[in-house]
C-alpha atoms as a PDB file:
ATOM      1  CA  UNK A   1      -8.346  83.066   2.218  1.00  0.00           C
ATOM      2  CA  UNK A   2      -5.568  80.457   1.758  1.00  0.00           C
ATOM      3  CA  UNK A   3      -6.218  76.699   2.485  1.00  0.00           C
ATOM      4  CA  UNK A   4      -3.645  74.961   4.446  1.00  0.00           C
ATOM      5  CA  UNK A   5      -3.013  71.335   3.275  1.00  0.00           C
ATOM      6  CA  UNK A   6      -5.050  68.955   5.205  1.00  0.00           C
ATOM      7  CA  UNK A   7      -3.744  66.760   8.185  1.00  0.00           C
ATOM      8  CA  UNK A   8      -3.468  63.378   7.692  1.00  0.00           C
ATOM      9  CA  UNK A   9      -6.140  60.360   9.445  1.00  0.00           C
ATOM     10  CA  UNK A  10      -5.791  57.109  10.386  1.00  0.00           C
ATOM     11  CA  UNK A  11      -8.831  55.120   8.493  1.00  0.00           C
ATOM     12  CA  UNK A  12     -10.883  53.974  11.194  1.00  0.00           C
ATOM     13  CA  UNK A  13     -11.162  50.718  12.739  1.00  0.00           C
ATOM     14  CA  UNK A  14     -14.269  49.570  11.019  1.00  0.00           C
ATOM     15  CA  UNK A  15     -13.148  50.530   7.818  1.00  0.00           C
ATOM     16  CA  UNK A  16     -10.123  48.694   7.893  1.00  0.00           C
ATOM     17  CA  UNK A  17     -12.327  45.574   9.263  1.00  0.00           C
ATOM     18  CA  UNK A  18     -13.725  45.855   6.158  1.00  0.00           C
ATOM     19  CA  UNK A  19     -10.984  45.731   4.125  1.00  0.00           C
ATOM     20  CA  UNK A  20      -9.790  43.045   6.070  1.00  0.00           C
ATOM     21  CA  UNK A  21     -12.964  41.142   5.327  1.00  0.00           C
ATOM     22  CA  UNK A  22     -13.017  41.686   2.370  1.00  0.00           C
ATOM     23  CA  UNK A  23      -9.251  39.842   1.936  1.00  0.00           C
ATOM     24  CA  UNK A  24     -10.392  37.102   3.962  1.00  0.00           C
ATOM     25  CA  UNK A  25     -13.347  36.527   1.798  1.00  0.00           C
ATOM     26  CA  UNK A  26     -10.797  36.596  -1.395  1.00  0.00           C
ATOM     27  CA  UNK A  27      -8.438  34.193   0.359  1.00  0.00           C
ATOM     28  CA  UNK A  28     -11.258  31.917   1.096  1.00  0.00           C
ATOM     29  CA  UNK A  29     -12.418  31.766  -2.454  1.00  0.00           C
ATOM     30  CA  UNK A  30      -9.213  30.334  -3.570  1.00  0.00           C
ATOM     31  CA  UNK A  31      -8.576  27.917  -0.831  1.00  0.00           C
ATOM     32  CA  UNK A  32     -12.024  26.357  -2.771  1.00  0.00           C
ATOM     33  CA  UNK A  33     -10.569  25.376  -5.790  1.00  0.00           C
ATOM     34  CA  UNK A  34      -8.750  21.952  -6.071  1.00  0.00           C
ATOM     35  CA  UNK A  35      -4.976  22.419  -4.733  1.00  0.00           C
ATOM     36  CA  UNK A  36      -3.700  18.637  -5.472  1.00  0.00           C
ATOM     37  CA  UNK A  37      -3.614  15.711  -7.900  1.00  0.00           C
ATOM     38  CA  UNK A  38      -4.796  12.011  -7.839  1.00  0.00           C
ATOM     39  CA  UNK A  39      -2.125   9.559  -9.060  1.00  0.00           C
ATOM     40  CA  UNK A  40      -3.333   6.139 -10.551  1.00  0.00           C
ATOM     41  CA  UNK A  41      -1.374   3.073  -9.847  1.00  0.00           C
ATOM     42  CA  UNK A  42       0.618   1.014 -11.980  1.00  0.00           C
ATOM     43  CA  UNK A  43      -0.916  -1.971 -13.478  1.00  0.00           C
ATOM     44  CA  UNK A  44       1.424  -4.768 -14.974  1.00  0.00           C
ATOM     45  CA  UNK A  45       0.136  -7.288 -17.462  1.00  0.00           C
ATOM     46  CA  UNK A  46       1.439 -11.105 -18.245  1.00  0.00           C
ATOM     47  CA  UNK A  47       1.787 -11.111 -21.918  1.00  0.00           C
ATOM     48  CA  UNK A  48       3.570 -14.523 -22.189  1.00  0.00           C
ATOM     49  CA  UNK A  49       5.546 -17.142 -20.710  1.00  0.00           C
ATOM     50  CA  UNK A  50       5.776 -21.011 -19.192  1.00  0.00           C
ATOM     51  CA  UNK A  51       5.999 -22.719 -15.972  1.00  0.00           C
ATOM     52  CA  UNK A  52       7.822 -26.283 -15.490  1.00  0.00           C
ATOM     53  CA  UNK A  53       7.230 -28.762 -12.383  1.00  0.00           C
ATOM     54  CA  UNK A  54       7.599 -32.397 -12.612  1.00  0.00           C
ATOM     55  CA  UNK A  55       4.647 -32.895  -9.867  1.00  0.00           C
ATOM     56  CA  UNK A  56       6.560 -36.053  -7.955  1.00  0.00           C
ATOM     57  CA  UNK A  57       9.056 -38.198  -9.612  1.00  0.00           C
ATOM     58  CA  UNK A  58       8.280 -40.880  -7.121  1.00  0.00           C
ATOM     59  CA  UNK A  59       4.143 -40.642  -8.826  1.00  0.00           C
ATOM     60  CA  UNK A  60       6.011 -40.730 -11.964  1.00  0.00           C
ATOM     61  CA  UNK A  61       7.596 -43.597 -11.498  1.00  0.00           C
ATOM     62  CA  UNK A  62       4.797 -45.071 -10.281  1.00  0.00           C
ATOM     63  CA  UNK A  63       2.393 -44.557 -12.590  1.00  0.00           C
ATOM     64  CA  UNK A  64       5.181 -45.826 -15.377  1.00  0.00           C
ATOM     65  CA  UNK A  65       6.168 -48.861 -13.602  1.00  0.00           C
ATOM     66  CA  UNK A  66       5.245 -52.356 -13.041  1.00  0.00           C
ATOM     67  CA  UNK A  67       2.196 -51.517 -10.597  1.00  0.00           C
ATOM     68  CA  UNK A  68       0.029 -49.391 -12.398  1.00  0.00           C
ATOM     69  CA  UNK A  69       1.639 -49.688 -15.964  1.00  0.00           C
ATOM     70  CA  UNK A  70       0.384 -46.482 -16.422  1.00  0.00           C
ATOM     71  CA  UNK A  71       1.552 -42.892 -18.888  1.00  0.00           C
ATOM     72  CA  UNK A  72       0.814 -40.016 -18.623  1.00  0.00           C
ATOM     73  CA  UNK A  73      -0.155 -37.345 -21.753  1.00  0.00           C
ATOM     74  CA  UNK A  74       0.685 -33.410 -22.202  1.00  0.00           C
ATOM     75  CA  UNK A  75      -2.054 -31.587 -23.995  1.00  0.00           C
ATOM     76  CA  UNK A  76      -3.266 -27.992 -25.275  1.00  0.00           C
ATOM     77  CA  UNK A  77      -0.407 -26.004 -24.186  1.00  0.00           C
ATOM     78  CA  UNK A  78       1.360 -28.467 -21.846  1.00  0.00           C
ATOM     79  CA  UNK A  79       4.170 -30.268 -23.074  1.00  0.00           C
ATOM     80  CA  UNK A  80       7.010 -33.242 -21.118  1.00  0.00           C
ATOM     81  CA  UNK A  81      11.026 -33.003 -21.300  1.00  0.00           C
ATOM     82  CA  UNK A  82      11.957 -35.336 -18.596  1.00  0.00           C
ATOM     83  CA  UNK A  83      11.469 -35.044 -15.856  1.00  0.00           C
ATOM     84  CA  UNK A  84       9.255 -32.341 -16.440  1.00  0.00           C
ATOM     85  CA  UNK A  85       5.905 -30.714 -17.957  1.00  0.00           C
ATOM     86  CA  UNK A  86       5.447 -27.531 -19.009  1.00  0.00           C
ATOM     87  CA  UNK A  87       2.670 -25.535 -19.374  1.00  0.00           C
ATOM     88  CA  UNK A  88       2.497 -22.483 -21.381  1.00  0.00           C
ATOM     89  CA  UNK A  89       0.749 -18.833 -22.811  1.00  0.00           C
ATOM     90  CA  UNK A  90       1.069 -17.084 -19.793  1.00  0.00           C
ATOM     91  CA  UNK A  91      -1.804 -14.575 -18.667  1.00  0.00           C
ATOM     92  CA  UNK A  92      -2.489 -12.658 -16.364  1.00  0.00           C
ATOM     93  CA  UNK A  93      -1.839  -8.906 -14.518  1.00  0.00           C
ATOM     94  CA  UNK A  94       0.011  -7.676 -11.307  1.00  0.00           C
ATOM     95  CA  UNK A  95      -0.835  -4.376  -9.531  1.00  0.00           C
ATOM     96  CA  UNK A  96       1.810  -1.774  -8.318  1.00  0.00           C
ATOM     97  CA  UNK A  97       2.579  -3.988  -5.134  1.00  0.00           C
ATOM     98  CA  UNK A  98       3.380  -6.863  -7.132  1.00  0.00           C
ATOM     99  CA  UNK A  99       0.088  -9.019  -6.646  1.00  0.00           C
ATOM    100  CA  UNK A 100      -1.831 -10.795  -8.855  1.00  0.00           C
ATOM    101  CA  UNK A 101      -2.353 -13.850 -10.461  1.00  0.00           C
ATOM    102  CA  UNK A 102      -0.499 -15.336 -12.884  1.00  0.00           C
ATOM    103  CA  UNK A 103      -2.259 -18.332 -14.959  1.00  0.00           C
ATOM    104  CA  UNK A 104      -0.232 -21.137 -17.558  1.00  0.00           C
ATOM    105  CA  UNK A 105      -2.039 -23.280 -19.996  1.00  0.00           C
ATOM    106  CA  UNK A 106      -2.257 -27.132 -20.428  1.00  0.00           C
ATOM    107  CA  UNK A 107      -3.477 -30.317 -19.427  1.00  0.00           C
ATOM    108  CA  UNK A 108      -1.902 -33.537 -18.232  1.00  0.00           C
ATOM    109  CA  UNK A 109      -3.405 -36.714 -17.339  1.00  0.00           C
ATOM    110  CA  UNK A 110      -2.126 -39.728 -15.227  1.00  0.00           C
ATOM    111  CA  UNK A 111      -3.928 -42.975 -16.297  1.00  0.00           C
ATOM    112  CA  UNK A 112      -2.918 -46.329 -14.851  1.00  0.00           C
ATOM    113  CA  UNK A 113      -4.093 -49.453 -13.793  1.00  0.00           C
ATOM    114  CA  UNK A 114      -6.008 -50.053 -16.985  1.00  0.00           C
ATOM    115  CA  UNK A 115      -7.659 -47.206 -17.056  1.00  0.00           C
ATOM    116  CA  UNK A 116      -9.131 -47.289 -13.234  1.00  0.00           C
ATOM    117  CA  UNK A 117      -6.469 -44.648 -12.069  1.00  0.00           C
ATOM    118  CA  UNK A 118      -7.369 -40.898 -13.892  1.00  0.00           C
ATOM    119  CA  UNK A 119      -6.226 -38.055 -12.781  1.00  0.00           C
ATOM    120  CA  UNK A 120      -5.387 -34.560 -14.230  1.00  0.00           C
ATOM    121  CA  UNK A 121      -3.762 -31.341 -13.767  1.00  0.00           C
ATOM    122  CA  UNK A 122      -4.569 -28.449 -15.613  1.00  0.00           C
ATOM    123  CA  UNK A 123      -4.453 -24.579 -15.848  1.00  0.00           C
ATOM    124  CA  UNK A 124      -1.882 -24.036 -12.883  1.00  0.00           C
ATOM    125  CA  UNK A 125      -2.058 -20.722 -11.498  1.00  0.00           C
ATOM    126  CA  UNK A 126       0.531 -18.827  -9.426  1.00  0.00           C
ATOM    127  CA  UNK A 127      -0.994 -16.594  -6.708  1.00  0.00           C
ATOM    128  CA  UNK A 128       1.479 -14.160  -5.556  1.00  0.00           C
ATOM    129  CA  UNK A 129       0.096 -11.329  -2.783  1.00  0.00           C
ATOM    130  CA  UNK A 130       1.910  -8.512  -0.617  1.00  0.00           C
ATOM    131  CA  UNK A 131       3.006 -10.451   2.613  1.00  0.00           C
ATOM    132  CA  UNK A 132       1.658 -13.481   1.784  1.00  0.00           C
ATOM    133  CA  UNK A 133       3.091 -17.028   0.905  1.00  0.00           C
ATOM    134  CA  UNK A 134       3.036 -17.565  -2.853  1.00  0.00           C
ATOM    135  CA  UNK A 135       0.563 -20.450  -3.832  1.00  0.00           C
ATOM    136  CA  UNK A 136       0.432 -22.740  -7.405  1.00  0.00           C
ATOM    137  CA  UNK A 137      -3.701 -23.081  -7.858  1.00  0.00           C
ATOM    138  CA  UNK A 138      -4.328 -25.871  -9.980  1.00  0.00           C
ATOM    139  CA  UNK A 139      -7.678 -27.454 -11.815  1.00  0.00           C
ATOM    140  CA  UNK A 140      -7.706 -31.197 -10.320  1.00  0.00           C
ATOM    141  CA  UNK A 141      -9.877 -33.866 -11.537  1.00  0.00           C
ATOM    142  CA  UNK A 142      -9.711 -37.462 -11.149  1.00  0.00           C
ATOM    143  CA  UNK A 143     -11.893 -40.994  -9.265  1.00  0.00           C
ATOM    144  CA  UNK A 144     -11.772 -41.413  -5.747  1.00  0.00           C
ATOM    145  CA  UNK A 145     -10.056 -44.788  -5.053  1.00  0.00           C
ATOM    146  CA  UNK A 146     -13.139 -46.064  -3.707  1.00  0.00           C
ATOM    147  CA  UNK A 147     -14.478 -45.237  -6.749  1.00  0.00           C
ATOM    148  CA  UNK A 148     -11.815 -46.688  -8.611  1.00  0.00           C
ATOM    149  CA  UNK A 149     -11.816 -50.066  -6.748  1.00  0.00           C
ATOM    150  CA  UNK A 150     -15.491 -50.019  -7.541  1.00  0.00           C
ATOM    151  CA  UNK A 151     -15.081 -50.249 -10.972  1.00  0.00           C
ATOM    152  CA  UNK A 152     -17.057 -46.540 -11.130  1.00  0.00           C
ATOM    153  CA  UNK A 153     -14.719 -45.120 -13.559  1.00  0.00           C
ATOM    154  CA  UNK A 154     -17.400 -42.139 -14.693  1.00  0.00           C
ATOM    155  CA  UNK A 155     -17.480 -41.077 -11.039  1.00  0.00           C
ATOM    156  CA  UNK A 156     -14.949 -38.245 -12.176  1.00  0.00           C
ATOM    157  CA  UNK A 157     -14.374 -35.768  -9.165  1.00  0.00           C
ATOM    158  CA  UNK A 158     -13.808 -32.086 -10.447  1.00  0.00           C
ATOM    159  CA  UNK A 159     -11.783 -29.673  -8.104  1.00  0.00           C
ATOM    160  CA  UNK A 160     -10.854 -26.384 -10.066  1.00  0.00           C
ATOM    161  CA  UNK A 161      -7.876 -24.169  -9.277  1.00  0.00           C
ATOM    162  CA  UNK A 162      -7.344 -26.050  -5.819  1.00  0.00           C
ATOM    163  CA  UNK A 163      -4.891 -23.953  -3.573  1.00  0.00           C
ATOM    164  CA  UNK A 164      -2.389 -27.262  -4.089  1.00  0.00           C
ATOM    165  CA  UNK A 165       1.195 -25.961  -3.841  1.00  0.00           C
ATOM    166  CA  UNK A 166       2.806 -23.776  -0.782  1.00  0.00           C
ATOM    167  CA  UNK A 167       5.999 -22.216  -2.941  1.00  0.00           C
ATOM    168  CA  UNK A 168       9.292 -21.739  -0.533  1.00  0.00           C
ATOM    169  CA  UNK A 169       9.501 -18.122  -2.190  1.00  0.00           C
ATOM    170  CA  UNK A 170      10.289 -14.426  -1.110  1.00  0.00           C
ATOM    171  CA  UNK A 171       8.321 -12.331  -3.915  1.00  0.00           C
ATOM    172  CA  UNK A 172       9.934  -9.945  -2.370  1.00  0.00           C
ATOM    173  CA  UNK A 173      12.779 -10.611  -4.381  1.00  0.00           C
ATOM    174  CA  UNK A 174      11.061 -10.240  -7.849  1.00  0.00           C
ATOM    175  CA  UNK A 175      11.001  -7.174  -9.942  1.00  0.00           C
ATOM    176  CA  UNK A 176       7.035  -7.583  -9.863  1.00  0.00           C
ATOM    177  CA  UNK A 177       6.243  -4.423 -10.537  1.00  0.00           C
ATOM    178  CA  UNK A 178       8.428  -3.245 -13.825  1.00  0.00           C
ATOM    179  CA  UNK A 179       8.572  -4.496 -17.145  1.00  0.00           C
ATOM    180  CA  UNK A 180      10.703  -7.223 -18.502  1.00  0.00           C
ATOM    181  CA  UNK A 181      11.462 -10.841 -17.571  1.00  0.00           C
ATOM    182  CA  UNK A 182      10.503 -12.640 -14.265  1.00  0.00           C
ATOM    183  CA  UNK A 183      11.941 -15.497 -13.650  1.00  0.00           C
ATOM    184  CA  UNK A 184      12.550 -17.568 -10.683  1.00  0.00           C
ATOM    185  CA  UNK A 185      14.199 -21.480 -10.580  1.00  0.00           C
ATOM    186  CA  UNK A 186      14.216 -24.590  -8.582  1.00  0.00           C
ATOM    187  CA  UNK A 187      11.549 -23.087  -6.401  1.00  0.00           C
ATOM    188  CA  UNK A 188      11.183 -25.480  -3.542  1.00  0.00           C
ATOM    189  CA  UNK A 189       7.538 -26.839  -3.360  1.00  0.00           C
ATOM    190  CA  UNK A 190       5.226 -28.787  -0.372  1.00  0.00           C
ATOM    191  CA  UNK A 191       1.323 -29.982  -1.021  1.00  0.00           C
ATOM    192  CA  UNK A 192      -1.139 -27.760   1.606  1.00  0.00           C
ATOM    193  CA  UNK A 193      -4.022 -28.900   2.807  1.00  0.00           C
ATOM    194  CA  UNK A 194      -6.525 -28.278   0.451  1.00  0.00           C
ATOM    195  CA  UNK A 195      -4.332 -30.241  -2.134  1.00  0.00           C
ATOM    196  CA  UNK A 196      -4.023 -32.865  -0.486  1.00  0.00           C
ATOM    197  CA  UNK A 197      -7.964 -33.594   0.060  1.00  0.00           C
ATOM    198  CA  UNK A 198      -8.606 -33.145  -3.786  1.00  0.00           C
ATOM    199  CA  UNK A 199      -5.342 -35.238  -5.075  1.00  0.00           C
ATOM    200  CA  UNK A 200      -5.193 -37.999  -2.055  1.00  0.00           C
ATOM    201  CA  UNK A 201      -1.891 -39.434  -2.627  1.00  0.00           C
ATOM    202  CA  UNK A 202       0.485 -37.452  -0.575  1.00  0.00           C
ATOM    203  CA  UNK A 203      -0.211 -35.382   3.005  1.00  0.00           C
ATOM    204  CA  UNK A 204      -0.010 -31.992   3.687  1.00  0.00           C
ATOM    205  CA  UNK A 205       3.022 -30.688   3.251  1.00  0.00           C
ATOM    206  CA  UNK A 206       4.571 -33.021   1.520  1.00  0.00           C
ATOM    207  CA  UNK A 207       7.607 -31.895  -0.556  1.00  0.00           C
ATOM    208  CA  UNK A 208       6.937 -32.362  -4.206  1.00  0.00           C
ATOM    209  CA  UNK A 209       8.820 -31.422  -7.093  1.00  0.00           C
ATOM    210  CA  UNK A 210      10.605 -28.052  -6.889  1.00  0.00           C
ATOM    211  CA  UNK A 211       8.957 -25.815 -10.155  1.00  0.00           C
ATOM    212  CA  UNK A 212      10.585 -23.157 -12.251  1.00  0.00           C
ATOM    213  CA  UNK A 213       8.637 -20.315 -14.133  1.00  0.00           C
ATOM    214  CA  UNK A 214       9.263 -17.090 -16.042  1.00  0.00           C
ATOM    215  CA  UNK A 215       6.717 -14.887 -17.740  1.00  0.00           C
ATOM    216  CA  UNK A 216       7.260 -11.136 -19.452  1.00  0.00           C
ATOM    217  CA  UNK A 217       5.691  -8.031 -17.816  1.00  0.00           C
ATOM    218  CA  UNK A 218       4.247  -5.232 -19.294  1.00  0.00           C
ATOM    219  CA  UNK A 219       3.941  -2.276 -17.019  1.00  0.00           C
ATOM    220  CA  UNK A 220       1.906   1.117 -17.472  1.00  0.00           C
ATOM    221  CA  UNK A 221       3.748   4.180 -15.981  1.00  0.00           C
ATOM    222  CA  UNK A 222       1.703   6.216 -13.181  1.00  0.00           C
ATOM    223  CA  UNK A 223      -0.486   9.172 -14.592  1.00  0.00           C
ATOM    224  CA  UNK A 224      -0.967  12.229 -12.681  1.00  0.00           C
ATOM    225  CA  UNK A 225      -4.580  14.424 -12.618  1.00  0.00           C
ATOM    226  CA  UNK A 226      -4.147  17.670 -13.918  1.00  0.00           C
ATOM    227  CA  UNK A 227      -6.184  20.129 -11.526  1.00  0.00           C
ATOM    228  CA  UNK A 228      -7.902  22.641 -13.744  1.00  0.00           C
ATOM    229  CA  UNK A 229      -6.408  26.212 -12.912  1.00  0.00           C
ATOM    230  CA  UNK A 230      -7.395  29.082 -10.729  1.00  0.00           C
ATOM    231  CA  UNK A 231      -9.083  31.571 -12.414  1.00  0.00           C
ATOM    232  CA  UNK A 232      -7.226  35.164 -12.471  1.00  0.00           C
ATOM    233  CA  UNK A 233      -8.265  38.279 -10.707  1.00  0.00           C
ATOM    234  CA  UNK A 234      -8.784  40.380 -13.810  1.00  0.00           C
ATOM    235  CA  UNK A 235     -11.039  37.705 -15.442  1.00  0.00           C
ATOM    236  CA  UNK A 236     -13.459  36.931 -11.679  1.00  0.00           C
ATOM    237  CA  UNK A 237     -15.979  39.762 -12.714  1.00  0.00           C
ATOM    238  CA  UNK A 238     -15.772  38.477 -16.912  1.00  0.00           C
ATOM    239  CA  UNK A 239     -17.004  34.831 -15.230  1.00  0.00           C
ATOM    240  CA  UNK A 240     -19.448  36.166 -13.261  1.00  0.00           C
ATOM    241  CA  UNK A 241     -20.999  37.812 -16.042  1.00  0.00           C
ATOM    242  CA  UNK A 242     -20.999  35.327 -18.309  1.00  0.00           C
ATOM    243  CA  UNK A 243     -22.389  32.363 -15.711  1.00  0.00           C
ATOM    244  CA  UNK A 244     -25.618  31.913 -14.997  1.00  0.00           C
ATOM    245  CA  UNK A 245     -26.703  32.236 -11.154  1.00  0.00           C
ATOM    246  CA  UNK A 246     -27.469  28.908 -10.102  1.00  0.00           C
ATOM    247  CA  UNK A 247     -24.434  27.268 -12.111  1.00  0.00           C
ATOM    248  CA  UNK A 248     -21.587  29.951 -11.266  1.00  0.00           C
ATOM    249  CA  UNK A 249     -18.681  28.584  -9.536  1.00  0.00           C
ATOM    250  CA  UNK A 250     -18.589  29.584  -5.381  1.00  0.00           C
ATOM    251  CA  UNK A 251     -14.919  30.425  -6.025  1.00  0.00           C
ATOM    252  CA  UNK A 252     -16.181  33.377  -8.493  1.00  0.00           C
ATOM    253  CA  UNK A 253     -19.070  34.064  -5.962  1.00  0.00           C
ATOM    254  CA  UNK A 254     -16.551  34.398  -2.992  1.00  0.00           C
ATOM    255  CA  UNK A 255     -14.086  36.142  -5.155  1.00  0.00           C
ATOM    256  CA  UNK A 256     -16.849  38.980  -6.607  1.00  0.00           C
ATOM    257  CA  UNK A 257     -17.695  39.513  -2.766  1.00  0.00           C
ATOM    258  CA  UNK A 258     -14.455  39.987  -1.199  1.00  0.00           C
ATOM    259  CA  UNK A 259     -13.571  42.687  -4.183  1.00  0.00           C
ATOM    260  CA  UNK A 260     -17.104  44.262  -3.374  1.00  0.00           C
ATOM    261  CA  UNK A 261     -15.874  44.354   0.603  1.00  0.00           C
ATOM    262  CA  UNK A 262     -12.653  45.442  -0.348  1.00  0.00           C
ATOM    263  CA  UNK A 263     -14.014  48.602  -3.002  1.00  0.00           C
ATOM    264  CA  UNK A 264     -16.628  49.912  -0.062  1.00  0.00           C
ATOM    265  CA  UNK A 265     -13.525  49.614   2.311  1.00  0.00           C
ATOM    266  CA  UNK A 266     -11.750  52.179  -0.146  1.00  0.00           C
ATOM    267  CA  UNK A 267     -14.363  54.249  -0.648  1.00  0.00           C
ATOM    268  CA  UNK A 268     -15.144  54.693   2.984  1.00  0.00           C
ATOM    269  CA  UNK A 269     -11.600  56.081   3.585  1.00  0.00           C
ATOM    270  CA  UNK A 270     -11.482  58.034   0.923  1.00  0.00           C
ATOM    271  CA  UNK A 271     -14.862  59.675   1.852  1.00  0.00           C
ATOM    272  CA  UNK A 272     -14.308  60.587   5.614  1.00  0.00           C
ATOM    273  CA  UNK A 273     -10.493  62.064   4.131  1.00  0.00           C
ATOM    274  CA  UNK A 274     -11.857  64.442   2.070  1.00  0.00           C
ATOM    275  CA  UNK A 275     -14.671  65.387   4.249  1.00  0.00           C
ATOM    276  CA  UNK A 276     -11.836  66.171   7.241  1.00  0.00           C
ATOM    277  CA  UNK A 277      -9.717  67.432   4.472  1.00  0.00           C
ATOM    278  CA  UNK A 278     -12.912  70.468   3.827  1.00  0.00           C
ATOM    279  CA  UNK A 279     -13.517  70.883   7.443  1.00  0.00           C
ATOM    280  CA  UNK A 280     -10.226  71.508   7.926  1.00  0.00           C
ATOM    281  CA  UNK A 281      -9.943  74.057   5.453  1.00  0.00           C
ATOM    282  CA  UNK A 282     -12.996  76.477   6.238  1.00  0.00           C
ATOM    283  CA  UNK A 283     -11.817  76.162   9.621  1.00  0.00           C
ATOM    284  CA  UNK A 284      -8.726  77.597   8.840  1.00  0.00           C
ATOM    285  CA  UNK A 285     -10.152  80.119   6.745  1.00  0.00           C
ATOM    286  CA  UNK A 286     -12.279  81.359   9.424  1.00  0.00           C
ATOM    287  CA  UNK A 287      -9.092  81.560  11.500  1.00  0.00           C
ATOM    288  CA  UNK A 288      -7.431  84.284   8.850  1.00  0.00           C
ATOM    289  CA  UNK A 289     -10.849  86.610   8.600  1.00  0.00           C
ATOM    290  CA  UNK A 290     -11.393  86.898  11.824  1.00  0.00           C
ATOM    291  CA  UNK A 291     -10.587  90.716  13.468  1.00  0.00           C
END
């Protein structure tokens, strides 16, 4: 009896369903791991720097001349080089689209007509925000002058970081967001709304003195996530060994079951080709014997 080598078989549909499941399953599994990376922003901090403005030469020269025979003073942090003060020690931080706030440090106080007139200006602040008109905040204390023509000299009126100053400039222009100098002169300058109801003396939208400033940057470089990586084939069954049930990763779960799909998908074909293969055979053998 000689056997005659066996014909070959397509695997049948199901059984390649399986398979197919089972690759599906392993595909799946992956896609479940984390595929990108966060990215923090930039953050830029003020370490230093000064910001001049004269206020109004024409309150200047009124408080200094023969009306009010007033002066003025420059204190913690604020200084006067005519015809203007400066206010120092720059603070503050700026995000990666170049807002923030920026605050200075100093006081200066007005005092005139013998000692009825007070008023002070401290702490400015400038405001800068994405698509917004840059602002100077500033603390603002001082007597009404019905107050003052009252003779109620303690009826001091506190108005801290006031909106006061509307700043003719395109922040646009500033390198905001990178470290190094900013600086920015001349800076044309009108009193809003807000400033004029704490300060009194001029409208809105005056035009005060233009102001000048510069402060230093210090800017942190964007960090990227690292995603942890995918774990191997070779190592999915070592995993699922080692984890406990309730605390094993669904990527190893998904991964173990698609490789159990895929095994019974080989075994299946492998099965109904050798039994075919036997058939086969005997048949054949059957054939020969026969008279």
């Amino acid at each position: 009896m000689s056997l005659s080598s066996a014909p070959r078989h397509r695997a049948r549909p199901h059984v390649l369903a399986a398979i197919a499941l089972g690759v599906g399953v392993l595909a799946a599994g992956g896609a479940a791991a984390p595929a990108s990376a966060a990215t923090a922003e930039s953050v830029c901090a003020v370490t230093d720097g000064t910001l001049s403005w004269g206020v109004k030469e024409s309150f200047r020269s009124y408080i200094s001349g023969t009306i009010a025979k007033g002066a003025w003073e420059a204190a913690e942090g604020a200084s006067y080089t005519t015809p203007e003060f400066t206010w120092s020690g720059a603070h503050g931080s700026l995000d990666a689209t170049g807002s923030g706030e920026v605050a200075f440090e100093g006081v200066v106080t007005f005092t005139g007509h013998n000692g009825l007139l007070r008023t002070t200006f401290a702490n400015p602040t400038l405001v800068l925000s994405e698509g917004q008109q840059p602002q100077l905040k500033v603390d603002i204390s001082g007597v009404s002058m019905e107050d003052a023509l009252a003779g109620a000299t303690d009826a001091v009126q506190t108005h801290p970081q006031i909106p006061m100053i509307a700043l003719d400039l395109d922040a646009g222009t500033l390198p905001l967001a990178e470290s190094g100098e900013v600086a920015a002169a001349a800076v044309a300058a009108t009193i809003t709304p807000e400033g004029f109801a704490a300060f009194g003396s001029y409208e809105a939208g005056t035009v005060m003195d233009p102001l000048s400033f510069s402060f230093v940057l210090e800017c942190t470089e964007p960090v990227a996530d690292t995603p942890a990586p995918e774990p191997e084939a070779s190592s999915v069954a070592i995993a699922n060994a080692e984890a406990p049930a309730d605390t094993a990763p669904a990527g190893v779960w998904w991964a173990v079951a698609g490789g159990a799909l895929i095994l019974a998908g080989a075994t299946a074909v492998w099965a109904v080709r050798r039994r075919r293969a036997v058939v086969s055979a005997v048949r054949d053998a059957h054939t020969e014997d026969a008279p």
